[in-house]
PDB file of N, CA and C in Angstrom:
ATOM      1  N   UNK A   1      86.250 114.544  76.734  1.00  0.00           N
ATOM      2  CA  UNK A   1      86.061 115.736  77.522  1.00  0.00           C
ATOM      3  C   UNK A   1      87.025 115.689  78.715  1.00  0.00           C
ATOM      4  N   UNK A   2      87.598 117.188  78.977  1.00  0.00           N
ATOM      5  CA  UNK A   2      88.956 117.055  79.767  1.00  0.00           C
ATOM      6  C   UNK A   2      87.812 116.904  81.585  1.00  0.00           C
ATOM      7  N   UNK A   3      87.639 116.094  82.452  1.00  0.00           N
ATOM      8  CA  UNK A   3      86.970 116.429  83.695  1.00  0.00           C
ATOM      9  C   UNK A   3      88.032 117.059  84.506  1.00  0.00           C
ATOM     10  N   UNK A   4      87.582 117.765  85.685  1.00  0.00           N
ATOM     11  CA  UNK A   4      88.531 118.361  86.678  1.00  0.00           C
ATOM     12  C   UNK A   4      89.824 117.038  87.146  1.00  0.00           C
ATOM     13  N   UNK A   5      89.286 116.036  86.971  1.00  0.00           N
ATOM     14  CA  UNK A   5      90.460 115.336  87.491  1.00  0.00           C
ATOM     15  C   UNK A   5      91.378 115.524  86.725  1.00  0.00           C
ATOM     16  N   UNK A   6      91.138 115.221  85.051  1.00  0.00           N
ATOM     17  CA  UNK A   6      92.089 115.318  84.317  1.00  0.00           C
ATOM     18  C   UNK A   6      92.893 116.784  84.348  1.00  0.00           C
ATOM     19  N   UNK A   7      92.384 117.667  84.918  1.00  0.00           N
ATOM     20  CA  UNK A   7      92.925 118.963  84.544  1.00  0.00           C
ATOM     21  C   UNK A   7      93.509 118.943  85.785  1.00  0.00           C
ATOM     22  N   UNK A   8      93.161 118.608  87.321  1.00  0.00           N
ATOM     23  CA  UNK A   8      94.028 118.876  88.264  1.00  0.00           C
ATOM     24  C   UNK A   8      95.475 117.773  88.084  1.00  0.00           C
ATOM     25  N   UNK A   9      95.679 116.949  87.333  1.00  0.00           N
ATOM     26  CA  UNK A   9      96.416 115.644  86.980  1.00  0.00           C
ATOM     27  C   UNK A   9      97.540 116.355  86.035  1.00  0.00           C
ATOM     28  N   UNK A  10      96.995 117.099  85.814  1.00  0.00           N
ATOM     29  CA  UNK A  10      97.811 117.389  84.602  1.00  0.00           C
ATOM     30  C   UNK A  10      98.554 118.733  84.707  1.00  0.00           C
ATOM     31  N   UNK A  11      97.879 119.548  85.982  1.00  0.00           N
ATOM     32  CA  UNK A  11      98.252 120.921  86.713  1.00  0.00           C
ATOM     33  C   UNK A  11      99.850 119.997  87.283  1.00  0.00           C
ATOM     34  N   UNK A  12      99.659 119.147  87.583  1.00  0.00           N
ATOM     35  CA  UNK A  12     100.845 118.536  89.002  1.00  0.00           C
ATOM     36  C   UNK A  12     101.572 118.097  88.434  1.00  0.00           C
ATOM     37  N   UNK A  13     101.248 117.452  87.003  1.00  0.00           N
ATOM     38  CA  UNK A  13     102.654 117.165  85.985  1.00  0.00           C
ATOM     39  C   UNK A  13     103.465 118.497  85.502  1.00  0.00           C
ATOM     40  N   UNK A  14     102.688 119.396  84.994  1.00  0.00           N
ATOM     41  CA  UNK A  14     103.180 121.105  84.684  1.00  0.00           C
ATOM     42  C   UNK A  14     104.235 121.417  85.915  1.00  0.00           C
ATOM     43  N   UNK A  15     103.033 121.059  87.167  1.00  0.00           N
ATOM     44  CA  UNK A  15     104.170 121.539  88.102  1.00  0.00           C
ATOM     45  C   UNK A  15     105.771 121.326  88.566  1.00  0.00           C
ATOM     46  N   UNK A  16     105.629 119.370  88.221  1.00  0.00           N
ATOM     47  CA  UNK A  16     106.675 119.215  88.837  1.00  0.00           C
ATOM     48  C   UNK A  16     107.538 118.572  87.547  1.00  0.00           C
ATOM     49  N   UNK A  17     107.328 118.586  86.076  1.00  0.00           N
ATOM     50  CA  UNK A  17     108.242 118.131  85.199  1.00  0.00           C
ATOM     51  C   UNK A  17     108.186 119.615  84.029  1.00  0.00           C
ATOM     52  N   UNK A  18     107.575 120.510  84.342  1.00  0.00           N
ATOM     53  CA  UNK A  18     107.739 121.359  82.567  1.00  0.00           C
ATOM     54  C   UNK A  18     108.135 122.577  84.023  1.00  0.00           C
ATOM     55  N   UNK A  19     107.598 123.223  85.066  1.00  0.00           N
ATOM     56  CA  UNK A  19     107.808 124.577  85.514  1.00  0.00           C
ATOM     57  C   UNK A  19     109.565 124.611  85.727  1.00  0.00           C
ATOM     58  N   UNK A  20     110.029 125.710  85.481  1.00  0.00           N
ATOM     59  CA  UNK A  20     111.376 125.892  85.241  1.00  0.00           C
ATOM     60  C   UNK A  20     112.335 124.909  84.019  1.00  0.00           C
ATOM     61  N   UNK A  21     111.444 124.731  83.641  1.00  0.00           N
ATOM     62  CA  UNK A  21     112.089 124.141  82.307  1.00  0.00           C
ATOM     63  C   UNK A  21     112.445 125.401  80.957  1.00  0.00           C
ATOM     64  N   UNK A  22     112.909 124.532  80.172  1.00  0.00           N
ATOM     65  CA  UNK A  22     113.721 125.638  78.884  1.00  0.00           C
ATOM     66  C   UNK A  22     112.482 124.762  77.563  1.00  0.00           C
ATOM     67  N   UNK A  23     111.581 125.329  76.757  1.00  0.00           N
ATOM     68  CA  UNK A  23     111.548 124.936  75.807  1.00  0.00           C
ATOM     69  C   UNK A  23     112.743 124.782  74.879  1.00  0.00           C
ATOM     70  N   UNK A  24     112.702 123.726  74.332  1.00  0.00           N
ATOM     71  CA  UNK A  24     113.588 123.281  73.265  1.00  0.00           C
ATOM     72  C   UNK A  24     113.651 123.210  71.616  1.00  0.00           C
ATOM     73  N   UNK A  25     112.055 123.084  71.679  1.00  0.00           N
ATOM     74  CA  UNK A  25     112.081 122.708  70.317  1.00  0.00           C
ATOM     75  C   UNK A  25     110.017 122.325  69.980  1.00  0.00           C
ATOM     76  N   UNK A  26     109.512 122.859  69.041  1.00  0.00           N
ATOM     77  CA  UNK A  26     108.156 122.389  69.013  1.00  0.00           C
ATOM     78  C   UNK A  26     108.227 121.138  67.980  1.00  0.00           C
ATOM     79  N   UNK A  27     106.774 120.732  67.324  1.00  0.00           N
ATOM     80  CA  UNK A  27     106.755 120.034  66.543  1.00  0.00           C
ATOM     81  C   UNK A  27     105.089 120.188  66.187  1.00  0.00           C
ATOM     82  N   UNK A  28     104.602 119.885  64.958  1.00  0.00           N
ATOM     83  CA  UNK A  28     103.437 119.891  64.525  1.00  0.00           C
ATOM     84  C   UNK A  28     103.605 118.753  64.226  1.00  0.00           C
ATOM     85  N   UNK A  29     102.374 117.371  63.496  1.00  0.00           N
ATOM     86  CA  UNK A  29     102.153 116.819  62.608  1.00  0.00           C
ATOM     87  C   UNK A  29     100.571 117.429  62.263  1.00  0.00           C
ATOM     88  N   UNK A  30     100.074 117.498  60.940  1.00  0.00           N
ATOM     89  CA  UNK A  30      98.825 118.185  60.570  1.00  0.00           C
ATOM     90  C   UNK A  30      97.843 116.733  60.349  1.00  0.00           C
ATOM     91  N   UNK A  31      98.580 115.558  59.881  1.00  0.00           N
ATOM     92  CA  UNK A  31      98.042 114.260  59.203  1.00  0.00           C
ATOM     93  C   UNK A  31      97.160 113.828  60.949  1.00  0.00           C
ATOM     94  N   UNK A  32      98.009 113.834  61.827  1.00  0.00           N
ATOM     95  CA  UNK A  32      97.786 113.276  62.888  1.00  0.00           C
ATOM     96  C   UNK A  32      96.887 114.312  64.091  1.00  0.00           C
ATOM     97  N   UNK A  33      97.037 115.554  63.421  1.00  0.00           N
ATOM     98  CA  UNK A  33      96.166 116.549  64.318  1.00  0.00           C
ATOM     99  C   UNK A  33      96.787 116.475  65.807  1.00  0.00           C
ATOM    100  N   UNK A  34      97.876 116.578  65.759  1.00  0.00           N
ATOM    101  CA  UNK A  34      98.921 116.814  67.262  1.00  0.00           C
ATOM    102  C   UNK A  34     100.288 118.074  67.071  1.00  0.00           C
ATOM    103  N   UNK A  35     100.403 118.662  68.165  1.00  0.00           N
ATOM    104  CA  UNK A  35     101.303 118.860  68.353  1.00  0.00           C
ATOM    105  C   UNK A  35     101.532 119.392  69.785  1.00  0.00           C
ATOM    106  N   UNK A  36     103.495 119.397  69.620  1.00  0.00           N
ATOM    107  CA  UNK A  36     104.294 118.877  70.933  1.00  0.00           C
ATOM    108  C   UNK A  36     105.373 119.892  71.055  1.00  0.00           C
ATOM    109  N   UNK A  37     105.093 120.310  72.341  1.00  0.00           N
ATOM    110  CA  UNK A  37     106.008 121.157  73.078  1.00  0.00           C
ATOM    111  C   UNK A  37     107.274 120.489  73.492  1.00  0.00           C
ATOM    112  N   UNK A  38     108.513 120.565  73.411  1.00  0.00           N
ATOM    113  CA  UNK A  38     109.765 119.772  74.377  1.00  0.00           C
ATOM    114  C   UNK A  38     110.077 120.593  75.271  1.00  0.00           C
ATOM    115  N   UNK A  39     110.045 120.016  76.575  1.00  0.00           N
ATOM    116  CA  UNK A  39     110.705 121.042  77.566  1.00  0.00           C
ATOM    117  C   UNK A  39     111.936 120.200  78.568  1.00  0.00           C
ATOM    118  N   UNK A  40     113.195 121.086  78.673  1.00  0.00           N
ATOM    119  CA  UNK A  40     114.274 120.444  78.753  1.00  0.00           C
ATOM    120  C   UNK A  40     114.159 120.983  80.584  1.00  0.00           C
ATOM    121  N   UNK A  41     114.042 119.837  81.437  1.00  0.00           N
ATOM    122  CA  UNK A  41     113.911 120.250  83.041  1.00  0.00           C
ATOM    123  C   UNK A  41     114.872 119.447  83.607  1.00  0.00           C
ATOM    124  N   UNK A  42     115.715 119.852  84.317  1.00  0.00           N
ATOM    125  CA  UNK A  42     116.922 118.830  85.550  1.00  0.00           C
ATOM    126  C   UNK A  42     117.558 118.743  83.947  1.00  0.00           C
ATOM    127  N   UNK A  43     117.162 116.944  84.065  1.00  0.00           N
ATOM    128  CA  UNK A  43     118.420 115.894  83.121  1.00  0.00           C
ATOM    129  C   UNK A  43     117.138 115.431  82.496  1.00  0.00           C
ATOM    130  N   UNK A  44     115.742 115.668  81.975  1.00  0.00           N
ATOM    131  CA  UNK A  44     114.967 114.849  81.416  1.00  0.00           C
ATOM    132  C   UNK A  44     114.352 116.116  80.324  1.00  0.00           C
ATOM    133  N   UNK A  45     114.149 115.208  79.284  1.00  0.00           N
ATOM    134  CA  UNK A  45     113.276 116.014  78.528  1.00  0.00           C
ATOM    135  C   UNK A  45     111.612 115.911  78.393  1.00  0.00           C
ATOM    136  N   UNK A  46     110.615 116.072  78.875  1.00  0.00           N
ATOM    137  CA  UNK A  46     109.141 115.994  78.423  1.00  0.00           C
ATOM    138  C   UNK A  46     108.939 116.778  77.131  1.00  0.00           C
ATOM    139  N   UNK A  47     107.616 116.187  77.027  1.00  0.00           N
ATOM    140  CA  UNK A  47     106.369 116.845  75.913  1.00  0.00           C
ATOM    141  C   UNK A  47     105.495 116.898  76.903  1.00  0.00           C
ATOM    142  N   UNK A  48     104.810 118.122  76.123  1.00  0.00           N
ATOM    143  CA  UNK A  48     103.527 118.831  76.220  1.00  0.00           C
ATOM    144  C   UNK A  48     102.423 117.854  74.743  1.00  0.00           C
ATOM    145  N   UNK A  49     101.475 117.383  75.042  1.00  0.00           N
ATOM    146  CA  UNK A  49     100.992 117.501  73.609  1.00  0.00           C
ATOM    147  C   UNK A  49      99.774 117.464  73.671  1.00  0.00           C
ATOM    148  N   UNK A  50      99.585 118.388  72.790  1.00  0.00           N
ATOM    149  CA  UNK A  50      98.052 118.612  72.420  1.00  0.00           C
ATOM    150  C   UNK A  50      97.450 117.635  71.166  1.00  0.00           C
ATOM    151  N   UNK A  51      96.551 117.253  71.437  1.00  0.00           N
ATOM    152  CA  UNK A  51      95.551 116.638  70.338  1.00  0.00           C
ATOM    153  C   UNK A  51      94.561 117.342  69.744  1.00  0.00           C
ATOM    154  N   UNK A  52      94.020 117.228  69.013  1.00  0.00           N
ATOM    155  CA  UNK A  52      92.847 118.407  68.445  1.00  0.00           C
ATOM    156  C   UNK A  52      92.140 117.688  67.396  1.00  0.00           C
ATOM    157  N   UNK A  53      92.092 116.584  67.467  1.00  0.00           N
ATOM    158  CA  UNK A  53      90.943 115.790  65.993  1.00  0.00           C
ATOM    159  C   UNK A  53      89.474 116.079  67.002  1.00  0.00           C
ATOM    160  N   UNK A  54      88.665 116.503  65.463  1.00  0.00           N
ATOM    161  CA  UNK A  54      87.307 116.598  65.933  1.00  0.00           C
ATOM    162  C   UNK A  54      86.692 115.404  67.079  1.00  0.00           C
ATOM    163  N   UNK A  55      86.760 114.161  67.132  1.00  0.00           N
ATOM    164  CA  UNK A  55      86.470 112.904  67.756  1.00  0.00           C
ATOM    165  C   UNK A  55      86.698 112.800  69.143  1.00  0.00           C
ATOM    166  N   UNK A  56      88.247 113.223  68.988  1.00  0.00           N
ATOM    167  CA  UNK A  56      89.048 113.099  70.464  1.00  0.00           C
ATOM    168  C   UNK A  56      89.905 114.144  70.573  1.00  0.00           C
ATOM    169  N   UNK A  57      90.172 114.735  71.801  1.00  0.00           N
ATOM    170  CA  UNK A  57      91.275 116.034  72.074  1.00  0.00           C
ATOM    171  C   UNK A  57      91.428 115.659  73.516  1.00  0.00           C
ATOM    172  N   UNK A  58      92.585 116.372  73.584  1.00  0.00           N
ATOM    173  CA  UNK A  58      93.169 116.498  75.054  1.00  0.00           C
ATOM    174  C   UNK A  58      94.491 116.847  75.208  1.00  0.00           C
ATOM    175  N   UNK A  59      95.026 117.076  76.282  1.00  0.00           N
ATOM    176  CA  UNK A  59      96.163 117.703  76.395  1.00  0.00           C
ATOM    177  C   UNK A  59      96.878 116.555  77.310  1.00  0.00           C
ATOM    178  N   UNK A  60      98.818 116.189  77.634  1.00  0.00           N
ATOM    179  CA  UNK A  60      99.025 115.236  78.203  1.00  0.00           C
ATOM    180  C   UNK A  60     100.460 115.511  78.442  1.00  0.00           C
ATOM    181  N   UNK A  61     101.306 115.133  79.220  1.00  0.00           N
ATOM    182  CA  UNK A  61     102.371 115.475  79.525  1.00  0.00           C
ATOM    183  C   UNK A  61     103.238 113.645  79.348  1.00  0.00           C
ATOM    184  N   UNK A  62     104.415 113.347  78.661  1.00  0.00           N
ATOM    185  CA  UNK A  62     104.646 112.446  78.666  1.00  0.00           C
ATOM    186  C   UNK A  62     106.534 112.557  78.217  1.00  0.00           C
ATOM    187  N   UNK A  63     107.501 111.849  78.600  1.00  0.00           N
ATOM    188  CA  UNK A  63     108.698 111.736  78.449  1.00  0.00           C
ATOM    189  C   UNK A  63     108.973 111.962  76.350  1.00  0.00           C
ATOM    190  N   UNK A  64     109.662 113.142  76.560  1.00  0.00           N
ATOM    191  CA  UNK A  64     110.177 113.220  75.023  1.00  0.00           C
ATOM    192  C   UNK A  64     110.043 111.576  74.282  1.00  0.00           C
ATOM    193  N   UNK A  65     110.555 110.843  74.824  1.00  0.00           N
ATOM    194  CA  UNK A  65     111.692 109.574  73.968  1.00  0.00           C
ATOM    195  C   UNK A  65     109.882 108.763  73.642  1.00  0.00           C
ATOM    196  N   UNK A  66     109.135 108.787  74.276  1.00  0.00           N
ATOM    197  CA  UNK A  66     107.496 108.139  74.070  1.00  0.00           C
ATOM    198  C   UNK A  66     106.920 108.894  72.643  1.00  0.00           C
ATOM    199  N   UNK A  67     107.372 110.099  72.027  1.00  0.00           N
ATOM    200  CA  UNK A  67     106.851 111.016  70.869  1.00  0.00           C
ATOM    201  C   UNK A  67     107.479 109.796  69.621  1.00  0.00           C
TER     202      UNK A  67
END
């Protein structure tokens, strides 16, 4: 379950690594129940990624090259 921390944590990553960024490119996997946004900001690339298995979900912001 996402708590407010996790969601204000994750507002401040949006803010300061994906806002004014260029999506680049998505990605699904269906086996793994994820998928990932690339967003190209400055000189770095992040993901967005969502999880969605019944068990566990959540959303997370993490450096492209970690996917």
């Amino acid at each position: 379950m996402q708590t407010a921390f996790h969601i204000l944590s994750l507002v401040n990553e949006l803010k300061k690594e994906i806002v004014g960024g260029q999506i680049v490119s998505t990605e699904f996997y269906k086996k793994e129940r994820a998928a990932y946004v690339f967003v190209k900001h400055s000189k770095s690339t992040n993901a967005i990624g969502f999880l969605f298995h019944p068990t566990g979900f959540g959303t997370f912001v993490v450096p492209a090259s970690k996917i």
